[in-house]
PDB file of N, CA and C in Angstrom:
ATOM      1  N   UNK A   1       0.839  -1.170   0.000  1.00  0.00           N
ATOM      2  CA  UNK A   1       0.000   0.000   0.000  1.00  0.00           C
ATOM      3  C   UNK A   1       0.888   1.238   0.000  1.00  0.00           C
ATOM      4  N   UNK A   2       0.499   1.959  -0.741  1.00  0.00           N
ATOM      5  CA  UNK A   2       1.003   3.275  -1.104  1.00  0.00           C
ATOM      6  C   UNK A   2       0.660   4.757   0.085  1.00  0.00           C
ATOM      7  N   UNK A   3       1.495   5.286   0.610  1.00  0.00           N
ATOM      8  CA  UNK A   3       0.537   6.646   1.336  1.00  0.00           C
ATOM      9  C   UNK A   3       0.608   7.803   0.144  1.00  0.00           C
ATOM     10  N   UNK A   4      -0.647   8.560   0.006  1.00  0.00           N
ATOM     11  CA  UNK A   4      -0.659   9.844  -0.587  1.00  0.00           C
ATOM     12  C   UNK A   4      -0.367  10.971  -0.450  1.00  0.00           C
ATOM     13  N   UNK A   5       0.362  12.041  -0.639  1.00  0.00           N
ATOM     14  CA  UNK A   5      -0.087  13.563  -0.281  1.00  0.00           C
ATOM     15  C   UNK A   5      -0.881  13.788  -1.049  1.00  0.00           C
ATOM     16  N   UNK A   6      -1.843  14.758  -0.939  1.00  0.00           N
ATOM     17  CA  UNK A   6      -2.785  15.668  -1.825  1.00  0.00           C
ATOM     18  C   UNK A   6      -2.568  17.216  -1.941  1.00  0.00           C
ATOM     19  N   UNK A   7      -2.530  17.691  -3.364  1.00  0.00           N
ATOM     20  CA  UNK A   7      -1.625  18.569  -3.374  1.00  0.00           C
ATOM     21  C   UNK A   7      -2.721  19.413  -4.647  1.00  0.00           C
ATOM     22  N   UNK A   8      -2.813  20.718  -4.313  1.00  0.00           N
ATOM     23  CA  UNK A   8      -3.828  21.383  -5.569  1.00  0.00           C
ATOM     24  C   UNK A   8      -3.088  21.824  -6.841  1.00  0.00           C
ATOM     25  N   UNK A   9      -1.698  22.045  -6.997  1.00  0.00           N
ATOM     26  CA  UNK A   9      -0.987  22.199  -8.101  1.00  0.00           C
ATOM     27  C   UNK A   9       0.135  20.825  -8.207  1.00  0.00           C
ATOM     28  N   UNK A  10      -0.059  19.734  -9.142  1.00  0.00           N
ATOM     29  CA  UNK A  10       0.223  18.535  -9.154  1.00  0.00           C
ATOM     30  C   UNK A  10       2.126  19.019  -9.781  1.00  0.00           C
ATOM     31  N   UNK A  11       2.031  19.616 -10.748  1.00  0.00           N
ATOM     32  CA  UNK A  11       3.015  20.279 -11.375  1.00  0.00           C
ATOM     33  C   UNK A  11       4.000  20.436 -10.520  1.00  0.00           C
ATOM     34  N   UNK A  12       3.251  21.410  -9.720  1.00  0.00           N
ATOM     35  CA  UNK A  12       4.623  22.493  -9.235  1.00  0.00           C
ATOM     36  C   UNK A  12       5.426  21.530  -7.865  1.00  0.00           C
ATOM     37  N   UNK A  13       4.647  20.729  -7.383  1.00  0.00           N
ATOM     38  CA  UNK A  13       5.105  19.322  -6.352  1.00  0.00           C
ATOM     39  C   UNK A  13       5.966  18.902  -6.847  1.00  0.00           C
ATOM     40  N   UNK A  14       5.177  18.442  -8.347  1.00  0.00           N
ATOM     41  CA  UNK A  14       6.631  17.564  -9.517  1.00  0.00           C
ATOM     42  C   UNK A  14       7.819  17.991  -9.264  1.00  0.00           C
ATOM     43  N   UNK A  15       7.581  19.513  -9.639  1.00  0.00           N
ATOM     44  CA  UNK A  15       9.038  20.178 -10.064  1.00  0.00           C
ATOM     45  C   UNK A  15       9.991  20.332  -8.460  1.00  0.00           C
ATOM     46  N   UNK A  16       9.062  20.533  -7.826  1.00  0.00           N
ATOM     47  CA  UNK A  16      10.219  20.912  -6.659  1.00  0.00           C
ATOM     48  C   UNK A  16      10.306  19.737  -5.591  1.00  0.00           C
ATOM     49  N   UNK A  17       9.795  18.599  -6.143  1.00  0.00           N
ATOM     50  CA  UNK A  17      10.869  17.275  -5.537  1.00  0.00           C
ATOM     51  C   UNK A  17      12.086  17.184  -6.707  1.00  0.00           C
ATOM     52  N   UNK A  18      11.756  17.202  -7.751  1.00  0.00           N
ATOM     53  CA  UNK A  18      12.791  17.200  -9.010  1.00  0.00           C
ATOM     54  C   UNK A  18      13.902  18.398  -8.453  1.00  0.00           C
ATOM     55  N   UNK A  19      13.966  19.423  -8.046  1.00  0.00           N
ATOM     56  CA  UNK A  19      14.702  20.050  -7.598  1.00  0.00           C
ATOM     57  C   UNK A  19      15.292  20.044  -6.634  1.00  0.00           C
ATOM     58  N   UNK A  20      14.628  19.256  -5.380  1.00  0.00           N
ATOM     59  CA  UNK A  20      14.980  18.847  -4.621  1.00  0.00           C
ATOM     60  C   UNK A  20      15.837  17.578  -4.618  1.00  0.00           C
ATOM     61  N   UNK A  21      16.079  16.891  -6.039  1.00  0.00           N
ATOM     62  CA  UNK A  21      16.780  15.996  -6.536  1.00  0.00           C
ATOM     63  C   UNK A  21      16.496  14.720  -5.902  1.00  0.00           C
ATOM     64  N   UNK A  22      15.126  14.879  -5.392  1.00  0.00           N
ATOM     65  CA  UNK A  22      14.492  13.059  -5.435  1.00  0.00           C
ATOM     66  C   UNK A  22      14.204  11.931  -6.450  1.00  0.00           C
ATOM     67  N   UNK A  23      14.166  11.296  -6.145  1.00  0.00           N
ATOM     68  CA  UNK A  23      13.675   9.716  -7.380  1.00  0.00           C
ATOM     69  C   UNK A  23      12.577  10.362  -7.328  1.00  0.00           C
ATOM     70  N   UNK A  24      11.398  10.659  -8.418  1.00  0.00           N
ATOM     71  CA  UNK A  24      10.796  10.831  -8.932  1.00  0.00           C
ATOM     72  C   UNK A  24      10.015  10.304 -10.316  1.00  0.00           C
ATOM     73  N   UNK A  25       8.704   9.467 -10.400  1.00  0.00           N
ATOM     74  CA  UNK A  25       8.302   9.001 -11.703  1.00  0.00           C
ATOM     75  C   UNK A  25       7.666  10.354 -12.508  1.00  0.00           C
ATOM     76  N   UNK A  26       7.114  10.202 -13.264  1.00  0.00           N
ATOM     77  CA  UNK A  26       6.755  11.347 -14.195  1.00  0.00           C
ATOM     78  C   UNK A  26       5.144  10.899 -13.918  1.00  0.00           C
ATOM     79  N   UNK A  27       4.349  12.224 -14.178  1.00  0.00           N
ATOM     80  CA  UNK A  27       2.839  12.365 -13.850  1.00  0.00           C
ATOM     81  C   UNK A  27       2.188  11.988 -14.546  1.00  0.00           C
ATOM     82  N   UNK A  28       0.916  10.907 -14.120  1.00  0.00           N
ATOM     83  CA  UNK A  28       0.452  10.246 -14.349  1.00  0.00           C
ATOM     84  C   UNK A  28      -1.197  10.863 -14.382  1.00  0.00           C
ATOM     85  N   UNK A  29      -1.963  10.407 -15.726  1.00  0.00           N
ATOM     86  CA  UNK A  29      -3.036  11.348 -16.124  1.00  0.00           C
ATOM     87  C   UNK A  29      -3.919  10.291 -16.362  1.00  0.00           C
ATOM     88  N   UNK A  30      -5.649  10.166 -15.005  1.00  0.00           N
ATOM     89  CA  UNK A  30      -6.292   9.177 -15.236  1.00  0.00           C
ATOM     90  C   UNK A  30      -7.303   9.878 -15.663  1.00  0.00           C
ATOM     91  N   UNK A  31      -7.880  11.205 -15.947  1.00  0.00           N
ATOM     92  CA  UNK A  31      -8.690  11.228 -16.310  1.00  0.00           C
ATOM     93  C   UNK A  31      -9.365  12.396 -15.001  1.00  0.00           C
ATOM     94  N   UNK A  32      -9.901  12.188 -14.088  1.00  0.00           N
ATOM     95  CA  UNK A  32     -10.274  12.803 -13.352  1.00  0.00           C
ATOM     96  C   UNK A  32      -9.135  13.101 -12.205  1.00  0.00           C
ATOM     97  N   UNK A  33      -8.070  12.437 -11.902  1.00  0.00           N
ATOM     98  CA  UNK A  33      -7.299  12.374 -11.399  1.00  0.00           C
ATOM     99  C   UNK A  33      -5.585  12.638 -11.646  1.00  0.00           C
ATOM    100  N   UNK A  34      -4.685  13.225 -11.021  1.00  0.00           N
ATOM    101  CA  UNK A  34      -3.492  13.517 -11.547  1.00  0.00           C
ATOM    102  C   UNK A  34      -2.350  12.770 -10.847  1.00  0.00           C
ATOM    103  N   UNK A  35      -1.275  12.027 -10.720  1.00  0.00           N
ATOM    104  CA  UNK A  35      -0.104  11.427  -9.438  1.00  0.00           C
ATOM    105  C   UNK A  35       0.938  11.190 -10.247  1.00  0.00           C
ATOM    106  N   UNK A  36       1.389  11.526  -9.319  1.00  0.00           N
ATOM    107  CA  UNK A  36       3.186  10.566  -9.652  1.00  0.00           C
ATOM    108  C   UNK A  36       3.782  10.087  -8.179  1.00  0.00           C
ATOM    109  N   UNK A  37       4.188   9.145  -8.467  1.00  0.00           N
ATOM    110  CA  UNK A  37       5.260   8.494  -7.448  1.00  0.00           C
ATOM    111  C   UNK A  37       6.492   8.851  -7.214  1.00  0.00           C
ATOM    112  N   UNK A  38       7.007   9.002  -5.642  1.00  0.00           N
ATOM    113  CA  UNK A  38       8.734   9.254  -5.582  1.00  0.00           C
ATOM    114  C   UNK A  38       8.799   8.369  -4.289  1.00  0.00           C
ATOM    115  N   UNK A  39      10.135   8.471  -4.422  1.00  0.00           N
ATOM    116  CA  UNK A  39      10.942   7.861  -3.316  1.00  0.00           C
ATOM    117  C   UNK A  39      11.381   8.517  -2.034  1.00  0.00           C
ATOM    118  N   UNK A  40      11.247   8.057  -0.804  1.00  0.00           N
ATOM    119  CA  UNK A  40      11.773   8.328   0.405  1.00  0.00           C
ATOM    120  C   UNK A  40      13.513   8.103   0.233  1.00  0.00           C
ATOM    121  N   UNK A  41      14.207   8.573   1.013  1.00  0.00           N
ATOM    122  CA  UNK A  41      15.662   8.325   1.322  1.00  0.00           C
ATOM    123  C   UNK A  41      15.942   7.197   1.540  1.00  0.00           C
ATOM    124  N   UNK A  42      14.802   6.243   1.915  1.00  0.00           N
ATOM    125  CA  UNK A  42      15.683   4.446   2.271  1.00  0.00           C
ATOM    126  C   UNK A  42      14.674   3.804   0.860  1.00  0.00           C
ATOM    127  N   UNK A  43      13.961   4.246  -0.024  1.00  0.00           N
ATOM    128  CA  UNK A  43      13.230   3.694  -1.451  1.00  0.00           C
ATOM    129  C   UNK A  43      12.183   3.275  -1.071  1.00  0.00           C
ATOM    130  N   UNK A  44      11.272   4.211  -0.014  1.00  0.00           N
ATOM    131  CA  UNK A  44       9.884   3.364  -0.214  1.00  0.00           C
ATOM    132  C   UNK A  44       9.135   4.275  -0.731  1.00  0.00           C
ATOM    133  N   UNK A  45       7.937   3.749  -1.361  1.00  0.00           N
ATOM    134  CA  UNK A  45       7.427   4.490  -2.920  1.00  0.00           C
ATOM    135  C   UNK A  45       6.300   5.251  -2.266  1.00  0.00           C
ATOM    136  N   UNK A  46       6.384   6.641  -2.631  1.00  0.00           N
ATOM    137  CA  UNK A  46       4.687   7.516  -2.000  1.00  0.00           C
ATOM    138  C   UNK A  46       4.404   8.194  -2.952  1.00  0.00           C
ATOM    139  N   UNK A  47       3.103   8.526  -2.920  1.00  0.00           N
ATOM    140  CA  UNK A  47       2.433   9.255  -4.353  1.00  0.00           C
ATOM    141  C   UNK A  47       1.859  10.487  -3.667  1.00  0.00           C
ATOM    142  N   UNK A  48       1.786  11.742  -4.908  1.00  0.00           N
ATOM    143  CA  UNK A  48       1.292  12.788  -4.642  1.00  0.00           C
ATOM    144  C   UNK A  48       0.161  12.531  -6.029  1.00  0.00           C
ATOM    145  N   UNK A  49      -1.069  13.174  -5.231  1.00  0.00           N
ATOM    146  CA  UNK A  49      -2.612  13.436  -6.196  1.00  0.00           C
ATOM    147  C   UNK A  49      -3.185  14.245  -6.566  1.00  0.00           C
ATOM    148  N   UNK A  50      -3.401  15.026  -7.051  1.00  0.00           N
ATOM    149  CA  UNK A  50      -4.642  15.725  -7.474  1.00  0.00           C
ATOM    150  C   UNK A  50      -5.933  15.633  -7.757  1.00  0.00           C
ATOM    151  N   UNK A  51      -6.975  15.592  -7.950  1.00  0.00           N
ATOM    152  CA  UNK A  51      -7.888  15.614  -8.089  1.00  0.00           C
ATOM    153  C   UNK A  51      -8.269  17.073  -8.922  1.00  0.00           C
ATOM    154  N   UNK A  52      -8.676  16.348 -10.392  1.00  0.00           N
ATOM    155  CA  UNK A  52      -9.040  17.627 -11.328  1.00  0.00           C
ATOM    156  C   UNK A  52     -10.387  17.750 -11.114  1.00  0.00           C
ATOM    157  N   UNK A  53     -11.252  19.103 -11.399  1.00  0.00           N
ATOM    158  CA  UNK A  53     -12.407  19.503 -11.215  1.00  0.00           C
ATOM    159  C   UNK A  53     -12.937  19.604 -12.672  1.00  0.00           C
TER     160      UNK A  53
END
């Protein structure tokens, strides 16, 4: 099982774990929904969400 953050600009999360120079997957587009997955410091996998309106 995965834990989430929920986050209202999915983007700008992206970019500033990417800057923050984490493992990071690229964002993922379901339709009503927005995530990508990164990594903690010891590799366990957590997702950030959005929810589009």
């Amino acid at each position: 099982m995965t834990f989430n953050f929920y986050t209202p600009d999915v983007e700008k999360a992206h970019q500033h774990l990417v800057d923050c120079e984490v493992k990071v997957e690229p964002i993922q587009d379901g339709g009503s929904i927005q995530w990508f997955q990164f990594y903690d410091l010891e590799g366990n996998p957590l997702e950030v969400c959005h929810f589009k309106e």
